[in-house]
Protein backbone atom coordinates (compact mmCIF):
# COMPACT_ATOMS: atom_id res chain seq x y z
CA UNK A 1 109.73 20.88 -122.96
CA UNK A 2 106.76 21.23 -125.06
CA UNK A 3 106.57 20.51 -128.57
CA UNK A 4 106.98 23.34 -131.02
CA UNK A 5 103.21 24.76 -132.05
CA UNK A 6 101.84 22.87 -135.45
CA UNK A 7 103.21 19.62 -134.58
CA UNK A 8 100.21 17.04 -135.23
CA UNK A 9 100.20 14.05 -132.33
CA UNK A 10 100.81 10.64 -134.22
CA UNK A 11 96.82 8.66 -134.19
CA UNK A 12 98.26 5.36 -134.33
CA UNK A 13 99.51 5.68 -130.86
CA UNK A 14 97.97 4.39 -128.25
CA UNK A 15 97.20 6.90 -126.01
CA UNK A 16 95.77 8.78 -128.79
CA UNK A 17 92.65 6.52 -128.80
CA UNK A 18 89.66 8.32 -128.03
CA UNK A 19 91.14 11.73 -127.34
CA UNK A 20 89.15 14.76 -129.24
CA UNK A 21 91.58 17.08 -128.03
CA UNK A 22 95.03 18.11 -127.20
CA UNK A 23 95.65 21.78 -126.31
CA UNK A 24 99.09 22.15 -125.31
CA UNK A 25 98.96 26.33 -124.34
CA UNK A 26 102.28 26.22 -126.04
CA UNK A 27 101.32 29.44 -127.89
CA UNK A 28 102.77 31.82 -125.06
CA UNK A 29 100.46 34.94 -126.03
CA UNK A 30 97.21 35.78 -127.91
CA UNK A 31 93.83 34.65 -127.45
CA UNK A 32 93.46 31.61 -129.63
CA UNK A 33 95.23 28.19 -128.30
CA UNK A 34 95.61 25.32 -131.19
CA UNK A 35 94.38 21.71 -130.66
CA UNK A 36 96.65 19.04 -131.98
CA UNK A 37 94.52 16.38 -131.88
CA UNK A 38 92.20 17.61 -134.52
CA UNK A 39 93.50 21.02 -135.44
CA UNK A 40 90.23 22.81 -133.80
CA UNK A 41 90.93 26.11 -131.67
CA UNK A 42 89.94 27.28 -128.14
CA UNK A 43 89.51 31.17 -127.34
CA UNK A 44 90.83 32.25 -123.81
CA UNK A 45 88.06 34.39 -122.50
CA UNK A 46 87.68 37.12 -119.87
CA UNK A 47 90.66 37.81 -118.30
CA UNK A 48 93.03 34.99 -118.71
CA UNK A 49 96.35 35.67 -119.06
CA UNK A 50 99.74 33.67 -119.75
CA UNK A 51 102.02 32.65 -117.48
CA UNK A 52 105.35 31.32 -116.96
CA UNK A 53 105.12 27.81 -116.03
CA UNK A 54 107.12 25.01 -114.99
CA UNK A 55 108.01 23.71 -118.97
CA UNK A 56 107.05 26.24 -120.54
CA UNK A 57 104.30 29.14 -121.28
CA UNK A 58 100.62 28.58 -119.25
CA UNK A 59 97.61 30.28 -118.63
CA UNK A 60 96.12 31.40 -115.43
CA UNK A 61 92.40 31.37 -115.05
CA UNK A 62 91.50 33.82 -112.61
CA UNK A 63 88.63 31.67 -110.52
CA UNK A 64 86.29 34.32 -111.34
CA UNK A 65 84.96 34.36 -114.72
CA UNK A 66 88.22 33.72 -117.46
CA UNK A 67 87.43 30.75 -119.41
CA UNK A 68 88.20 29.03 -122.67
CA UNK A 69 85.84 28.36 -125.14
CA UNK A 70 86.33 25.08 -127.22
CA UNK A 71 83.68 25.92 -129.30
CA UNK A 72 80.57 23.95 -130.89
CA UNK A 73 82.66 20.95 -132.64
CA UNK A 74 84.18 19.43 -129.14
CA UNK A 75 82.38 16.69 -127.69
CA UNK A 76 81.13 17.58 -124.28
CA UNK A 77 82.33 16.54 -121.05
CA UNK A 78 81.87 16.84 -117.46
CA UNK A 79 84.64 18.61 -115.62
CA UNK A 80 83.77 17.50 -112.09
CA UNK A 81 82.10 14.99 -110.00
């Protein structure tokens, strides 16, 4: 199960070091997903749509052109190779 939306992840913990961003796509419908690493937002763009998934709610990117924008403020990072 995933936690409840608005919990905040606990910094001292070790697998927190490092991490800019934790977007758990608990929010189950809307546009906007919450980070709760750093409380920044992500917008689900073009087409993406939520799904049931194995723990809870998900998102399904349609391999075409949905995305999610993170926004300025999120460090970049490669996503492949």
């Amino acid at each position: 199960m995933k936690p409840l939306r608005g919990i905040q992840l606990d910094h001292s913990h070790p697998l927190t070091r490092g991490l800019f961003g934790c977007w758990l796509l608990n929010e189950g419908c809307g546009s906007i997903i919450f980070d709760t690493a750093e409380g920044k937002t992500g917008t689900l763009t073009s087409g993406v749509t939520w799904v049931a998934g194995p723990m809870a709610g998900a998102v399904h990117l349609d391999g075409i052109d949905s995305f999610v924008t993170l926004g300025n403020d999120v460090p970049r990072f490669r996503t492949s190779g």
